[in-house]
C-alpha atoms as a PDB file:
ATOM      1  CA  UNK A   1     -37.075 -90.357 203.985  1.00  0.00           C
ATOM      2  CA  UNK A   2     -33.661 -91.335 205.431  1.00  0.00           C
ATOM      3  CA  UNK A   3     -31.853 -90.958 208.608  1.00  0.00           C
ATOM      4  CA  UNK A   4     -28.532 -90.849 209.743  1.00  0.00           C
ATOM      5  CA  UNK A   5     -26.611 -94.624 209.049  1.00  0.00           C
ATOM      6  CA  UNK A   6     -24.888 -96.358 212.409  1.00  0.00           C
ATOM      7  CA  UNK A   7     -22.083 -97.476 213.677  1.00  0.00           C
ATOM      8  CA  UNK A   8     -22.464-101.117 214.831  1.00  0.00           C
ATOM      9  CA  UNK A   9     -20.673-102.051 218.139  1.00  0.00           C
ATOM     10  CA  UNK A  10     -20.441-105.795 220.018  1.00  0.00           C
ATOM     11  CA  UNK A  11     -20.709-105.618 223.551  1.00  0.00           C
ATOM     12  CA  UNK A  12     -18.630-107.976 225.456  1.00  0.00           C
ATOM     13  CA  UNK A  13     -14.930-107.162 224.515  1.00  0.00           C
ATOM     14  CA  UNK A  14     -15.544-105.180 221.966  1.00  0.00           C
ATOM     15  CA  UNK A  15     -17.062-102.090 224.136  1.00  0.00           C
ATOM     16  CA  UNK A  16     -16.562-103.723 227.616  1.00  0.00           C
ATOM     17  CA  UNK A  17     -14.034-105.573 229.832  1.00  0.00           C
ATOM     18  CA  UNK A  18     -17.158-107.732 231.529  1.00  0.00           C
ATOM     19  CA  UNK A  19     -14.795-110.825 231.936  1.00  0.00           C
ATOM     20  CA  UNK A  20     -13.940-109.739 236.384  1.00  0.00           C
ATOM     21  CA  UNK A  21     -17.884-109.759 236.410  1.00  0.00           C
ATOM     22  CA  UNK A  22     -18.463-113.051 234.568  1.00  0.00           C
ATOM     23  CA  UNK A  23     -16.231-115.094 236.527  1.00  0.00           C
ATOM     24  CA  UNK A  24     -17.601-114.149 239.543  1.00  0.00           C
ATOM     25  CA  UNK A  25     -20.986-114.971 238.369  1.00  0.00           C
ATOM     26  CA  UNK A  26     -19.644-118.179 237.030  1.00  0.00           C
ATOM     27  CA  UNK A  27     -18.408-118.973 240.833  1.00  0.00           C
ATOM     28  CA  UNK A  28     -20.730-117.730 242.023  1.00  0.00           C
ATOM     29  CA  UNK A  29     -23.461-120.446 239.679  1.00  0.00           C
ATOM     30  CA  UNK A  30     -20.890-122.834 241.077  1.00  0.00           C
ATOM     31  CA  UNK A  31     -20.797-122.502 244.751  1.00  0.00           C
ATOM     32  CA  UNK A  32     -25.044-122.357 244.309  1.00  0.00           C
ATOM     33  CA  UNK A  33     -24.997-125.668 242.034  1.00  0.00           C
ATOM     34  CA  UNK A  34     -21.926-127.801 242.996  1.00  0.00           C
ATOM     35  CA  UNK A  35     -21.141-127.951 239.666  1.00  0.00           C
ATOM     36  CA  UNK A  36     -17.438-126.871 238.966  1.00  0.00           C
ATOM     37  CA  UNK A  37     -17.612-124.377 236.122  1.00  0.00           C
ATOM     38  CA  UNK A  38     -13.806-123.106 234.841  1.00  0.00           C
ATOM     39  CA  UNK A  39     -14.558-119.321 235.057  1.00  0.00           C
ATOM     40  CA  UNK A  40     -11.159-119.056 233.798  1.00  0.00           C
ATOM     41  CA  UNK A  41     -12.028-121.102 230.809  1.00  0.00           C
ATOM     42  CA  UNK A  42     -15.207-119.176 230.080  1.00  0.00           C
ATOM     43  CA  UNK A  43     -13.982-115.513 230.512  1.00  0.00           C
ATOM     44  CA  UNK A  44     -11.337-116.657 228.077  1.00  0.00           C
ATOM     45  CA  UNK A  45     -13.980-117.575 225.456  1.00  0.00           C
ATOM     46  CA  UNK A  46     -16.460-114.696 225.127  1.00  0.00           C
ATOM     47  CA  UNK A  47     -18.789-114.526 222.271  1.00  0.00           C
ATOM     48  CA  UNK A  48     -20.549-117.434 221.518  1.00  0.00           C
ATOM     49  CA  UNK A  49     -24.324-118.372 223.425  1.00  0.00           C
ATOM     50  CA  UNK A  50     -24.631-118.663 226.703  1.00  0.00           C
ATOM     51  CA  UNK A  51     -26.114-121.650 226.235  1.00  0.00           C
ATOM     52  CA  UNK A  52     -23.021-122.479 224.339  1.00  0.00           C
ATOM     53  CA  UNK A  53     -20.946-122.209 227.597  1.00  0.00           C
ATOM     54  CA  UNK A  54     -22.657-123.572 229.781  1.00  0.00           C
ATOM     55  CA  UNK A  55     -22.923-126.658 227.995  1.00  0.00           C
ATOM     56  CA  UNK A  56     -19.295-127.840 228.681  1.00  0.00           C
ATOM     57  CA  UNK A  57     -20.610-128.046 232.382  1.00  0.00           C
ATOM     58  CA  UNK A  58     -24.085-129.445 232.555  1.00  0.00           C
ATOM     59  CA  UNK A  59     -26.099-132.096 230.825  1.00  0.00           C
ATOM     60  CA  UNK A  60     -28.347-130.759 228.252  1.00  0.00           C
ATOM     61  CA  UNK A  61     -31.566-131.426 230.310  1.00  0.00           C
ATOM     62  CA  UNK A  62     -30.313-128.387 232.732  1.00  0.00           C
ATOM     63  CA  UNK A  63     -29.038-126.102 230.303  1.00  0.00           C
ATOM     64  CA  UNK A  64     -32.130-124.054 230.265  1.00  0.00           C
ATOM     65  CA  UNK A  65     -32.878-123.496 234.051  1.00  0.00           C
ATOM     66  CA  UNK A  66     -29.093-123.022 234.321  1.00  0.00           C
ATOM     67  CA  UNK A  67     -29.758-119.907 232.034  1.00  0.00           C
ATOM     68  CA  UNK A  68     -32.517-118.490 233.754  1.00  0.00           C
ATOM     69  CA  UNK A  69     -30.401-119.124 237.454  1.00  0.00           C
ATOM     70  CA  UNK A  70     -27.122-117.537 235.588  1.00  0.00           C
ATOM     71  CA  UNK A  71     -28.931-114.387 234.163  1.00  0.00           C
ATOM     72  CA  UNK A  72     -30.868-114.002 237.916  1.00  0.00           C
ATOM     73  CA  UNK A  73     -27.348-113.805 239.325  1.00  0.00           C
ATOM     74  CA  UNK A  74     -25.929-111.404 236.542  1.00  0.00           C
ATOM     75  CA  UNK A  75     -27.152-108.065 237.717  1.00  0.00           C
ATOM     76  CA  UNK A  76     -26.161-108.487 241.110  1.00  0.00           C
ATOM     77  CA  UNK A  77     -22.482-110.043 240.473  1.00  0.00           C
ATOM     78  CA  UNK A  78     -21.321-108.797 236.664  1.00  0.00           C
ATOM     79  CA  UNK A  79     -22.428-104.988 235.976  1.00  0.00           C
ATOM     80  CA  UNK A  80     -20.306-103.291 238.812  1.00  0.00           C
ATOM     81  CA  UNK A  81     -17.070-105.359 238.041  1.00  0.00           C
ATOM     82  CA  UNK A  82     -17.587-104.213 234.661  1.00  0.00           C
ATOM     83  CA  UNK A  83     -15.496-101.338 233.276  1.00  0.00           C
ATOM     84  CA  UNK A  84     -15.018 -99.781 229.474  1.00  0.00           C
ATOM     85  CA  UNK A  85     -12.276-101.229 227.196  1.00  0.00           C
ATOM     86  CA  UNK A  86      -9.335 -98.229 225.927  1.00  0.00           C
ATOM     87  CA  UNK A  87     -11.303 -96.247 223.605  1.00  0.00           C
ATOM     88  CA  UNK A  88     -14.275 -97.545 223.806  1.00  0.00           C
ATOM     89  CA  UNK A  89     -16.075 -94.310 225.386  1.00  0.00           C
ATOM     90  CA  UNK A  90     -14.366 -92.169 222.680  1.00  0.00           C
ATOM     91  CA  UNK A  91     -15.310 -93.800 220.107  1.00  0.00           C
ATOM     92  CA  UNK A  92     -18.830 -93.478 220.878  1.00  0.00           C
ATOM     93  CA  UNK A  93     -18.714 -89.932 220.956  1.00  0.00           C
ATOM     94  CA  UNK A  94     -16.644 -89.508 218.088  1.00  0.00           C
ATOM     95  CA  UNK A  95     -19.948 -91.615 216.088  1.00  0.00           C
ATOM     96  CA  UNK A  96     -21.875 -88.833 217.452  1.00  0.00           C
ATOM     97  CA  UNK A  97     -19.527 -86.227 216.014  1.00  0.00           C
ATOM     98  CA  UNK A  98     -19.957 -87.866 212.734  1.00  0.00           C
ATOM     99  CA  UNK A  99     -23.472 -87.448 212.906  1.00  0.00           C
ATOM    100  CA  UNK A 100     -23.822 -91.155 212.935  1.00  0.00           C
ATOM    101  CA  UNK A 101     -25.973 -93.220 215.485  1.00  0.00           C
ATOM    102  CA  UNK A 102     -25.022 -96.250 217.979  1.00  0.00           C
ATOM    103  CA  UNK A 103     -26.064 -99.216 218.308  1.00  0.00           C
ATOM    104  CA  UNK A 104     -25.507-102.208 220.285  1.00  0.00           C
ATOM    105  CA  UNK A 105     -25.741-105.645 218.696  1.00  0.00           C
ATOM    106  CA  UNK A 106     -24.898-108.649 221.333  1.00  0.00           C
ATOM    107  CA  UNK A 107     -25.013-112.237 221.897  1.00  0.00           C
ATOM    108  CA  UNK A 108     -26.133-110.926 225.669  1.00  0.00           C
ATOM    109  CA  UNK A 109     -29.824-110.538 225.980  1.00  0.00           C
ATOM    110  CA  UNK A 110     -31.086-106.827 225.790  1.00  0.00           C
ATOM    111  CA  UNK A 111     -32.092-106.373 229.397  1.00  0.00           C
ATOM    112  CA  UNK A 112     -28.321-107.322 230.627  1.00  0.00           C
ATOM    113  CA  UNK A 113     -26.721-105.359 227.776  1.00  0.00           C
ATOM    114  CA  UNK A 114     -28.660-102.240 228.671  1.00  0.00           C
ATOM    115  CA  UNK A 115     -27.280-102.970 232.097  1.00  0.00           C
ATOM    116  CA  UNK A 116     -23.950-102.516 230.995  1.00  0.00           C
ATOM    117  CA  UNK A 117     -24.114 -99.628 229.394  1.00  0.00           C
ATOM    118  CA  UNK A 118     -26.312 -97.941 231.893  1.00  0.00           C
ATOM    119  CA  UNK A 119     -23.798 -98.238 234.906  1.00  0.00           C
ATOM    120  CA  UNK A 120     -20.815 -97.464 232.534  1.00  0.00           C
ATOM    121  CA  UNK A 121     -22.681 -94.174 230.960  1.00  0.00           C
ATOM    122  CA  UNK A 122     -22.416 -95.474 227.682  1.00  0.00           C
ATOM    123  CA  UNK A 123     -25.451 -93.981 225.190  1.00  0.00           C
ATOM    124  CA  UNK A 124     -26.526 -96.031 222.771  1.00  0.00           C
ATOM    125  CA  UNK A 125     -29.566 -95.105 220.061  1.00  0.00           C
ATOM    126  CA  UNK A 126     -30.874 -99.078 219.904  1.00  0.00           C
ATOM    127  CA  UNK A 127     -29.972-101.912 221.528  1.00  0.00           C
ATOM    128  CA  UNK A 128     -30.501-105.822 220.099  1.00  0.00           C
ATOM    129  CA  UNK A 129     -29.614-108.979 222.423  1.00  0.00           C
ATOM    130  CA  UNK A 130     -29.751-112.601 221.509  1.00  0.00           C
ATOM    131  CA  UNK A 131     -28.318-112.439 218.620  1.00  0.00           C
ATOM    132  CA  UNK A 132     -24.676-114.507 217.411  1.00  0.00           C
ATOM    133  CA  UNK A 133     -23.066-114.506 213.881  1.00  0.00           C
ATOM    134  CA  UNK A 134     -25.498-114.749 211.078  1.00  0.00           C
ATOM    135  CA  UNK A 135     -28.293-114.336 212.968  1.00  0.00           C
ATOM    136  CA  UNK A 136     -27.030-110.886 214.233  1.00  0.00           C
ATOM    137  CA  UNK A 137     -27.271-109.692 210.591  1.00  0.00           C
ATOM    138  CA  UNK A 138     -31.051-109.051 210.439  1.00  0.00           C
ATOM    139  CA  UNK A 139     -30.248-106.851 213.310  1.00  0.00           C
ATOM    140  CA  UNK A 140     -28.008-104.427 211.720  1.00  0.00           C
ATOM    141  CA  UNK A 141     -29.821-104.332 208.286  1.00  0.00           C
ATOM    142  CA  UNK A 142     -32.804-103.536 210.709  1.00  0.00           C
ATOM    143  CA  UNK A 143     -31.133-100.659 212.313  1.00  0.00           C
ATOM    144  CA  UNK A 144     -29.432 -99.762 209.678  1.00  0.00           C
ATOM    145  CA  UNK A 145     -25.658 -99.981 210.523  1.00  0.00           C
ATOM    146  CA  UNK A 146     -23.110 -99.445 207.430  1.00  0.00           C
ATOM    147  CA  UNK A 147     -20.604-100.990 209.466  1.00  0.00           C
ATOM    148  CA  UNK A 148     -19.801-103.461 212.092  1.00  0.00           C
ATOM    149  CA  UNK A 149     -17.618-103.260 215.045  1.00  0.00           C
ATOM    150  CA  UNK A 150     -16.464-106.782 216.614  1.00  0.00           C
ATOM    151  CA  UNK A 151     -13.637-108.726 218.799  1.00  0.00           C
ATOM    152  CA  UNK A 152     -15.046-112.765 217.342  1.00  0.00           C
ATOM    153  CA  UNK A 153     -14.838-114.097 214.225  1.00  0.00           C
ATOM    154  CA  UNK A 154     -18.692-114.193 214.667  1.00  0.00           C
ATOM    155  CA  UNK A 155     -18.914-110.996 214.197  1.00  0.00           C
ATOM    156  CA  UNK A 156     -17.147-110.437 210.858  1.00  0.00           C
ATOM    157  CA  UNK A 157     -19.827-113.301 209.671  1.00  0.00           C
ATOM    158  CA  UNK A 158     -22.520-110.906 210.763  1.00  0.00           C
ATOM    159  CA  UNK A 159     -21.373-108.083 208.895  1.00  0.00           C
ATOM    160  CA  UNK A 160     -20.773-109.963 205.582  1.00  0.00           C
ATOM    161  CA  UNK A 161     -24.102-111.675 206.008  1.00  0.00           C
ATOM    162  CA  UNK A 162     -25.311-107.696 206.235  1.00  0.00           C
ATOM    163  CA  UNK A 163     -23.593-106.740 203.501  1.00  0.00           C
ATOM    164  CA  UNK A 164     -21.513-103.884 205.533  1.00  0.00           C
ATOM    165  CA  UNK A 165     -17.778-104.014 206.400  1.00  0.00           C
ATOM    166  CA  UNK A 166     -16.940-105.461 209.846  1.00  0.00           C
ATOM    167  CA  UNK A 167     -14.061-103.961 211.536  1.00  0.00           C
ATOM    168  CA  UNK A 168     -12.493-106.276 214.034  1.00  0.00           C
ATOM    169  CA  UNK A 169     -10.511-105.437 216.925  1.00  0.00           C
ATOM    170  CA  UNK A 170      -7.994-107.894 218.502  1.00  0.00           C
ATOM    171  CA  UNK A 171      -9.247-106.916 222.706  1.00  0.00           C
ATOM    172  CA  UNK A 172     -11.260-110.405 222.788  1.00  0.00           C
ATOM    173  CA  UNK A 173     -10.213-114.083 221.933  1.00  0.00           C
ATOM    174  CA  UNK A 174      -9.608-113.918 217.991  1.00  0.00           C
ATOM    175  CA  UNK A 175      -6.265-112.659 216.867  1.00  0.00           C
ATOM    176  CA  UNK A 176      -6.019-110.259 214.268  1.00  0.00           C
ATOM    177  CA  UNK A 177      -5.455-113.148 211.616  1.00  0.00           C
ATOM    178  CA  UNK A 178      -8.711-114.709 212.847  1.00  0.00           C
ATOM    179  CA  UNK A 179     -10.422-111.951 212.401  1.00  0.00           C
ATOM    180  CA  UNK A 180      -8.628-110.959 208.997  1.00  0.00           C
ATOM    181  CA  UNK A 181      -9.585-114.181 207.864  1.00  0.00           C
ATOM    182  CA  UNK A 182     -13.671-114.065 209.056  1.00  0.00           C
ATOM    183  CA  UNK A 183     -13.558-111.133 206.422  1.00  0.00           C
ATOM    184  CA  UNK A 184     -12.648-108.504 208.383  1.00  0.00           C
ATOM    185  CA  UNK A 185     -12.512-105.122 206.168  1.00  0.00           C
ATOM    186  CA  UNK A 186      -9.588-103.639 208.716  1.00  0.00           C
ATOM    187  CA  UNK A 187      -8.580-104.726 212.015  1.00  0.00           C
ATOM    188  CA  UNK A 188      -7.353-102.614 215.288  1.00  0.00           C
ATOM    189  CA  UNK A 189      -5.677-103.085 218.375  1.00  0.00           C
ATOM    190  CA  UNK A 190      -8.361-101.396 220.182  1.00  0.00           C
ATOM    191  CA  UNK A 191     -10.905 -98.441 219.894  1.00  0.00           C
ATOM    192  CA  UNK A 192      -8.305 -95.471 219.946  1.00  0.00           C
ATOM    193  CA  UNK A 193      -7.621 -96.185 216.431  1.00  0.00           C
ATOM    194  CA  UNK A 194     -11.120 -96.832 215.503  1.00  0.00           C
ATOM    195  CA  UNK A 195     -11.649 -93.068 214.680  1.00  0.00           C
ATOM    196  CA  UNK A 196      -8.590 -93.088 212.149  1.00  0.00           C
ATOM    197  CA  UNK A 197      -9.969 -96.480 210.696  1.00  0.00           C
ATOM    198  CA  UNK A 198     -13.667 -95.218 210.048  1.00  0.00           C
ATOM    199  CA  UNK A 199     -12.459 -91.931 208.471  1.00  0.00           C
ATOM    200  CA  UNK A 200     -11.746 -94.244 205.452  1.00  0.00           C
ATOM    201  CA  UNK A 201     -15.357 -95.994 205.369  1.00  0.00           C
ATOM    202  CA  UNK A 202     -18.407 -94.917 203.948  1.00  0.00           C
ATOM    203  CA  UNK A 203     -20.876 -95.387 206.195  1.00  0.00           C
ATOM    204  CA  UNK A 204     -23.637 -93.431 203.952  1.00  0.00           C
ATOM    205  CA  UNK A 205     -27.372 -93.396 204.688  1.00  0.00           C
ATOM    206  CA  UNK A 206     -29.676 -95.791 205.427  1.00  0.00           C
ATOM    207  CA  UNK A 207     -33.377 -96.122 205.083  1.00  0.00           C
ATOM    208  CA  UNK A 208     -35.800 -95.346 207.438  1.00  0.00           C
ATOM    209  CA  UNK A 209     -37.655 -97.860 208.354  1.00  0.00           C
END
């Protein structure tokens, strides 16, 4: 048995502009903590952990309930903010017209991803959250994506630790020689040229699992 192989996407600049929503979760963790965060700083560093951030502003022994009081304030000051990057919504669809499936691969957890995409009308097949560079590649060998779209370095490690090409695009913090150099297979401005870029890709089939 087989089914139809996927298309791989990041979330966070890759698919969506979240940075207006970020930073005003960020200020808002700040004006609820005291603690000066640089949401400028962040927003300009997407990808890596949360965890990661937020340990350029708090001592390790609050990192973790700074998580859980960040994600409580996500849904209520990120998701609306949030809007699709150019192409992004046609590219999904024209994955569908391939008769390909989506999925969603993040360093966000799944519950906030799903967020996302819900208030932006984005349809996904599967979703996976908690995931960053190599560890994101059990992910896509799981869901069986024959290639990987992604704006960090990160995510070109994925995709060569899954054995697919990764496709960078240049709308997040890594240039396109960044990227190039991660081992990106190709690299685009943004997702209106995705379409022209996967019409030289096999994607194939994957295994059901």
């Amino acid at each position: 048995m087989s089914r139809p192989a996927a298309v791989g996407f990041d979330l966070d600049m890759t698919l969506v502009d979240s940075r207006p929503g970020i930073h005003a979760a960020f200020r808002e963790l700040t004006a609820r903590t005291g603690v000066h965060v640089d949401a400028d700083a962040a927003v300009n560093r997407l990808g890596p952990p949360l965890r990661t951030e937020l340990a350029y502003w708090f001592p390790p022994e609050q990192i973790e309930d700074m998580v859980v009081a960040y994600r409580s304030l996500y849904p209520d000051f990120a998701i609306t903010p949030s809007r699709p990057l150019p192409g992004a919504v046609e590219a999904i669809a024209h994955v569908r017209s391939l008769g390909l499936r989506v999925v969603v691969v993040s360093s966000k957890i799944e519950r906030l991803v799903r967020l996302h995409l819900d208030h932006l009308g984005m349809a996904v097949d599967e979703v996976a959250g908690d995931l960053f560079a190599a560890g994101k590649s059990a992910a896509l060998t799981a869901f069986g994506v024959g290639v990987y779209v992604g704006d960090h370095v990160a995510d070109m490690v994925a995709a060569q630790g899954a054995g697919v090409p990764g496709i960078g695009v240049t709308t997040g913090p890594c240039s396109a020689a960044e990227l190039t150099d991660a081992g990106a297979s190709a690299v685009v401005q943004n997702l209106t040229e995705l379409p022209g870029v996967l019409g030289g890709i096999a994607v194939g089939e994957a295994p059901r699992r």
